[in-house]
N, C-alpha and C. Protein backbone atom coordinates (compact mmCIF):
# COMPACT_ATOMS: atom_id res chain seq x y z
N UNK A 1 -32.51 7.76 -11.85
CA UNK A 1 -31.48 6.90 -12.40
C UNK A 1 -31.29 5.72 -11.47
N UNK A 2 -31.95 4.51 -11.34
CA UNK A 2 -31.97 3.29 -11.04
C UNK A 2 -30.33 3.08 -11.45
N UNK A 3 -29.80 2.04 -10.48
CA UNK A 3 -28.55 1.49 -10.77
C UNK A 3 -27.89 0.94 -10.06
N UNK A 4 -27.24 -0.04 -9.81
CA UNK A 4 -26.32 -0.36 -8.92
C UNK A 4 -26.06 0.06 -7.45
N UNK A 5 -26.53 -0.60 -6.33
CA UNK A 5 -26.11 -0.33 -4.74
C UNK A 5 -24.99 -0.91 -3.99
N UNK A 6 -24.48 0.14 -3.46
CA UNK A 6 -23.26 0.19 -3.29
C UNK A 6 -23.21 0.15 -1.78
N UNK A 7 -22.45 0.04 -0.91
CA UNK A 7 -22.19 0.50 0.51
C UNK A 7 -20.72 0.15 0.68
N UNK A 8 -20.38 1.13 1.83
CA UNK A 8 -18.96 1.06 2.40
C UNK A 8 -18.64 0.99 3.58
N UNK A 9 -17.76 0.98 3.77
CA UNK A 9 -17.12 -0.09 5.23
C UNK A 9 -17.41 0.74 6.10
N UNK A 10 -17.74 0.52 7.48
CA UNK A 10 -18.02 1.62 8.67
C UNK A 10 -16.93 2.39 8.95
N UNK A 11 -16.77 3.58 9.65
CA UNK A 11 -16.37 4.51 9.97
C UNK A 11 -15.22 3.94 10.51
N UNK A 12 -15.46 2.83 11.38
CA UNK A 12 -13.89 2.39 12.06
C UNK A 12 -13.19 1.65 11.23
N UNK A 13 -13.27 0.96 10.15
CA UNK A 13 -12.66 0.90 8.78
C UNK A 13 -11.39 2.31 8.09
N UNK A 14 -12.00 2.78 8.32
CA UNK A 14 -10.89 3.84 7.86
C UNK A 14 -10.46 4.90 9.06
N UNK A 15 -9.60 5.48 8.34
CA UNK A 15 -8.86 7.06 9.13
C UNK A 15 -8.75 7.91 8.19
N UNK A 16 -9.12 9.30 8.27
CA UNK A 16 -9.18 10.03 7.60
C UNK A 16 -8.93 11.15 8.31
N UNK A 17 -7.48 11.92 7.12
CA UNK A 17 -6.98 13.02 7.75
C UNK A 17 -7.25 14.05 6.58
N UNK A 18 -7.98 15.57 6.66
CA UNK A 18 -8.49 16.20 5.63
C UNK A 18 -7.12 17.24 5.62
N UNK A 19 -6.11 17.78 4.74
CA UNK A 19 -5.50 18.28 4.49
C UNK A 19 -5.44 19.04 3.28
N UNK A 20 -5.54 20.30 3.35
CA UNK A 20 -6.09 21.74 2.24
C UNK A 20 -6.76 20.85 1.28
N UNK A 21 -8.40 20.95 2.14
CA UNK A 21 -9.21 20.46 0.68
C UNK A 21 -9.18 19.02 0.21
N UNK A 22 -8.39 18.49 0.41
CA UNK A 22 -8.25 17.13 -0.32
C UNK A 22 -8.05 15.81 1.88
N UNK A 23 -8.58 14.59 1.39
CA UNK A 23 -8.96 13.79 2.32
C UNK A 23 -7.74 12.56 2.25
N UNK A 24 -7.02 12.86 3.26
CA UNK A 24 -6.08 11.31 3.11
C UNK A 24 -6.71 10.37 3.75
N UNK A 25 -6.94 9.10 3.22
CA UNK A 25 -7.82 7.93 3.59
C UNK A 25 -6.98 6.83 4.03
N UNK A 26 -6.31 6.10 5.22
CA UNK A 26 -6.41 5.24 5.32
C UNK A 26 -7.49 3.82 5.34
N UNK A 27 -7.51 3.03 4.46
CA UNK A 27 -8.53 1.86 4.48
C UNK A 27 -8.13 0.78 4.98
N UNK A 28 -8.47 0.64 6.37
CA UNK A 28 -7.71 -0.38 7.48
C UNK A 28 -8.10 -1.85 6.53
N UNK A 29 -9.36 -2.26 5.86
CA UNK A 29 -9.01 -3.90 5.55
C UNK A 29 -7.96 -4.20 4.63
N UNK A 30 -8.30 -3.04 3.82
CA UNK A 30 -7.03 -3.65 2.41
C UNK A 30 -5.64 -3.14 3.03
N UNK A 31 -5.45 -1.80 4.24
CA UNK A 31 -3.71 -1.48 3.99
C UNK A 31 -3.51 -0.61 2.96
N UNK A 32 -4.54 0.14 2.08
CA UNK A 32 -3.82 0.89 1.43
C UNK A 32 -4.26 2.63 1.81
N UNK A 33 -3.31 3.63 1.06
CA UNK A 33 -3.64 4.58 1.85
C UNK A 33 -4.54 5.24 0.46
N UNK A 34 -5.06 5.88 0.66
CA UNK A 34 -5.79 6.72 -0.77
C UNK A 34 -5.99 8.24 -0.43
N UNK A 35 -5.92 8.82 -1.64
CA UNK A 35 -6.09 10.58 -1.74
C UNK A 35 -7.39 11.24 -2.07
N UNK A 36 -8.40 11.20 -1.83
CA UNK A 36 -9.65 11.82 -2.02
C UNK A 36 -9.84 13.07 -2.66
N UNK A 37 -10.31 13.54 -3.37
CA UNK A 37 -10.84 15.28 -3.61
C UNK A 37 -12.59 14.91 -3.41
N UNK A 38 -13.16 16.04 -2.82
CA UNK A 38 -14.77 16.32 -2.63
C UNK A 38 -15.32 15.36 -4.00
N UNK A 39 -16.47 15.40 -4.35
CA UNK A 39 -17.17 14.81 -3.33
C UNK A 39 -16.96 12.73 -2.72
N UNK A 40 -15.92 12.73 -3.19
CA UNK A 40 -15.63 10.95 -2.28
C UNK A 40 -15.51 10.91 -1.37
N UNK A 41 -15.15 11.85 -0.32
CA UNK A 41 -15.22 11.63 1.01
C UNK A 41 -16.76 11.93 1.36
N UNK A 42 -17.03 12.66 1.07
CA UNK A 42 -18.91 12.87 1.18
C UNK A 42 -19.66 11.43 0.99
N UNK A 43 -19.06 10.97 0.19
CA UNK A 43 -20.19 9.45 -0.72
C UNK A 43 -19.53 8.29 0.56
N UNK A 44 -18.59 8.39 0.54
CA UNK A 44 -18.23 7.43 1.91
C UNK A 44 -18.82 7.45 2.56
N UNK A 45 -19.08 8.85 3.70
CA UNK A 45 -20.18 8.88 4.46
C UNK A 45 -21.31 8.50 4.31
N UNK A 46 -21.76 9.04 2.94
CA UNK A 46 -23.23 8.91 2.78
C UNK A 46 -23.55 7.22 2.91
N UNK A 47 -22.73 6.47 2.31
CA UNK A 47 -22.30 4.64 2.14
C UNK A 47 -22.10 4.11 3.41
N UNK A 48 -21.57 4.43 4.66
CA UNK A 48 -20.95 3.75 5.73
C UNK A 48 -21.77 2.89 6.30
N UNK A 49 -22.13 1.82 6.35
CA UNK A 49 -22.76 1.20 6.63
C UNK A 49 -24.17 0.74 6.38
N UNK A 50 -24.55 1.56 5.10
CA UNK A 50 -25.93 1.26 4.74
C UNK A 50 -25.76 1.22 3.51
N UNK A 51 -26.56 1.19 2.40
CA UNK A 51 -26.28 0.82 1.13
C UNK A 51 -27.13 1.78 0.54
N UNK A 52 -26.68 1.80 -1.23
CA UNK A 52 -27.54 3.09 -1.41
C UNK A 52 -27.37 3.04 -2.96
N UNK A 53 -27.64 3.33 -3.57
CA UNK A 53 -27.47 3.92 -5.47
C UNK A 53 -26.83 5.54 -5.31
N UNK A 54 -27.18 5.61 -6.97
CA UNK A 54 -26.88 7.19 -7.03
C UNK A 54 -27.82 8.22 -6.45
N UNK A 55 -28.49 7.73 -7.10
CA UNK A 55 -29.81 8.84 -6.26
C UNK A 55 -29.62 8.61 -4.93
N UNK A 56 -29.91 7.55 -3.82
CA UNK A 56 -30.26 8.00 -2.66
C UNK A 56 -28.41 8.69 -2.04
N UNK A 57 -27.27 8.31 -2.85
CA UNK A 57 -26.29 8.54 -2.31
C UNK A 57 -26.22 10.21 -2.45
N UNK A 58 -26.90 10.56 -3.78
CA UNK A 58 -26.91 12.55 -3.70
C UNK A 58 -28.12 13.24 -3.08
N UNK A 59 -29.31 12.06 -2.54
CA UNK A 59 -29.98 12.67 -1.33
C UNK A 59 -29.46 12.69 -0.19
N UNK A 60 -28.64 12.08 0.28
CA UNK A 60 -27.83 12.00 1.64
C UNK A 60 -27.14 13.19 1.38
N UNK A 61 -26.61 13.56 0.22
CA UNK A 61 -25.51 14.56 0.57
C UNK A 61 -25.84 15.81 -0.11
N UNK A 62 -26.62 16.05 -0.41
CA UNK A 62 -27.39 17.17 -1.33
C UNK A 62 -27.93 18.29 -0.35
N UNK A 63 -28.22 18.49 0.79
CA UNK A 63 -28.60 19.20 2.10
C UNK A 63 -26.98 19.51 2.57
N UNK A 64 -26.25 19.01 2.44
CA UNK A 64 -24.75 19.52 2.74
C UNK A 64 -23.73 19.57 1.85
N UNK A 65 -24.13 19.01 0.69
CA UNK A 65 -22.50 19.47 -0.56
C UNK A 65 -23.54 20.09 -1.72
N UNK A 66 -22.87 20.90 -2.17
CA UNK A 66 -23.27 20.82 -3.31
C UNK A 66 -22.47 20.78 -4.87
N UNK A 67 -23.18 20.20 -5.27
CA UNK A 67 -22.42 19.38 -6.82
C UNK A 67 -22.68 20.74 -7.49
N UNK A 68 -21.40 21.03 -8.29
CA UNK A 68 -21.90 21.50 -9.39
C UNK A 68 -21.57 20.75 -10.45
N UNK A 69 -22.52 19.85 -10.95
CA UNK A 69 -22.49 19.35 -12.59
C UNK A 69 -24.04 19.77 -13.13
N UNK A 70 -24.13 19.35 -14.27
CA UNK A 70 -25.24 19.31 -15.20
C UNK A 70 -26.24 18.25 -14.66
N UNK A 71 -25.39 17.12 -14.45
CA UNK A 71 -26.13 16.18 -13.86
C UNK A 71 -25.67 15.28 -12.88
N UNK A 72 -26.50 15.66 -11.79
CA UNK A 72 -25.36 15.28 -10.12
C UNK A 72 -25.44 13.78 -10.21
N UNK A 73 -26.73 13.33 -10.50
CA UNK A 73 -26.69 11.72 -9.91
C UNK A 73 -25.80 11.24 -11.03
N UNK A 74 -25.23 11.16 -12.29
CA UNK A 74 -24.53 11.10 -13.20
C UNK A 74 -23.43 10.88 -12.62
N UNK A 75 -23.18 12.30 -12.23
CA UNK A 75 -21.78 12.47 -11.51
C UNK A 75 -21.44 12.11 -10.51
N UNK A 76 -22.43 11.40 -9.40
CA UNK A 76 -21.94 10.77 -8.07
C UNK A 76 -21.97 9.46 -8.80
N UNK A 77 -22.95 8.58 -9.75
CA UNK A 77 -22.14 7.66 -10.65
C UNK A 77 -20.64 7.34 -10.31
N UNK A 78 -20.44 8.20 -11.49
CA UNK A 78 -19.16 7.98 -12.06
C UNK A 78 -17.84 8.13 -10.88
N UNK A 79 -18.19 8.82 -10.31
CA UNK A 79 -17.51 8.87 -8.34
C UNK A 79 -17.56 7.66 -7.79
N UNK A 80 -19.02 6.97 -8.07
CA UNK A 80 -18.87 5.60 -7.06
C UNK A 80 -17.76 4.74 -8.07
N UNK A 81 -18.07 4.70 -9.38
CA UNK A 81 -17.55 3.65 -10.01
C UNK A 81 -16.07 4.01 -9.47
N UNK A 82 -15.68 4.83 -9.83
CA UNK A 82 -14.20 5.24 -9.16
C UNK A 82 -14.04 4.57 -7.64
N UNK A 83 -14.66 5.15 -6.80
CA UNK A 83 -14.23 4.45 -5.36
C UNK A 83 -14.47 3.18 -5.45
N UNK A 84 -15.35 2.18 -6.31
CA UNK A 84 -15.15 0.87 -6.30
C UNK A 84 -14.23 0.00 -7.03
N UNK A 85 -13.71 1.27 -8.14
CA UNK A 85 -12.45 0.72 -8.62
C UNK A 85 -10.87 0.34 -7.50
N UNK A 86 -11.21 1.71 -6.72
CA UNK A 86 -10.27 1.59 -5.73
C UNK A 86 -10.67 0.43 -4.50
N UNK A 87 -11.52 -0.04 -4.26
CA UNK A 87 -11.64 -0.81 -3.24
C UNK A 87 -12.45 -0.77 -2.24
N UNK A 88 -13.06 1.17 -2.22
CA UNK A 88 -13.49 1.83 -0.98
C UNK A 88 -14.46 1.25 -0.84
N UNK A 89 -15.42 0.96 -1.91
CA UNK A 89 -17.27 0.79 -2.14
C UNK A 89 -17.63 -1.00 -2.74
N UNK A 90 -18.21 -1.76 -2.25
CA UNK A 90 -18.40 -2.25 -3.25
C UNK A 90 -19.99 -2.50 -3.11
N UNK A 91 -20.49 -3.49 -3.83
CA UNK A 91 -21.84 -3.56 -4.30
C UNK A 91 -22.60 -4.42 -3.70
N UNK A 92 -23.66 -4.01 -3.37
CA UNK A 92 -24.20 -4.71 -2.07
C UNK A 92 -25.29 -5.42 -2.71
C-alpha cells in the first residue's frame, strides 16, 4: 500500500507520560496536550525524525506491537490520518 509519507517531530518535541495503557502527550511546538491509546504512541516513534508511509511505519513496529486488524497497514493508515489531523504527523 503505497501512500503518503509522513514524519514527526523528534523526541525532544514532546513529553510523554504513559498512564494505565493510554499515553499523555505533551506537543511542545503547538502547546497542546493530547491523549493517545496504542498504537499512536508506537507510530510516533516509528516517525521521529525520519519519514515513512504505512508500510514502512508497520515495519518499524511490527517486531514490537502487534496489530490486531484484518489489515494492519490499513489500519496504521487510518492512525496516521488521525495523528495528522491532530497536528502530531505531518507529510513530508
Amino acid at each position: 500500500m503505497a501512500g503518503p509519507r509522513f514524519i514527526a517531530d523528534p523526541d525532544d518535541a514532546v513529553r510523554a507520560v504513559v498512564l494505565e495503557g493510554l499515553t499523555i502527550l505533551y506537543h511542545r511546538p503547538s502547546g497542546m496536550t493530547h491523549l493517545l491509546a496504542p498504537p499512536g504512541p508506537q507510530i510516533l516513534a516509528a516517525l521521529s525524525g525520519r519519514e515513512g508511509d504505512a508500510d514502512a511505519v508497520l515495519a518499524r513496529i511490527a517486531e514490537s506491537f502487534d496489530l490486531e486488524a484484518e489489515d494492519p497497514a490499513a489500519a496504521i493508515a487510518a492512525r496516521l490520518a488521525e495523528l495528522e489531523a491532530a497536528g502530531l504527523v505531518r507529510r513530508a
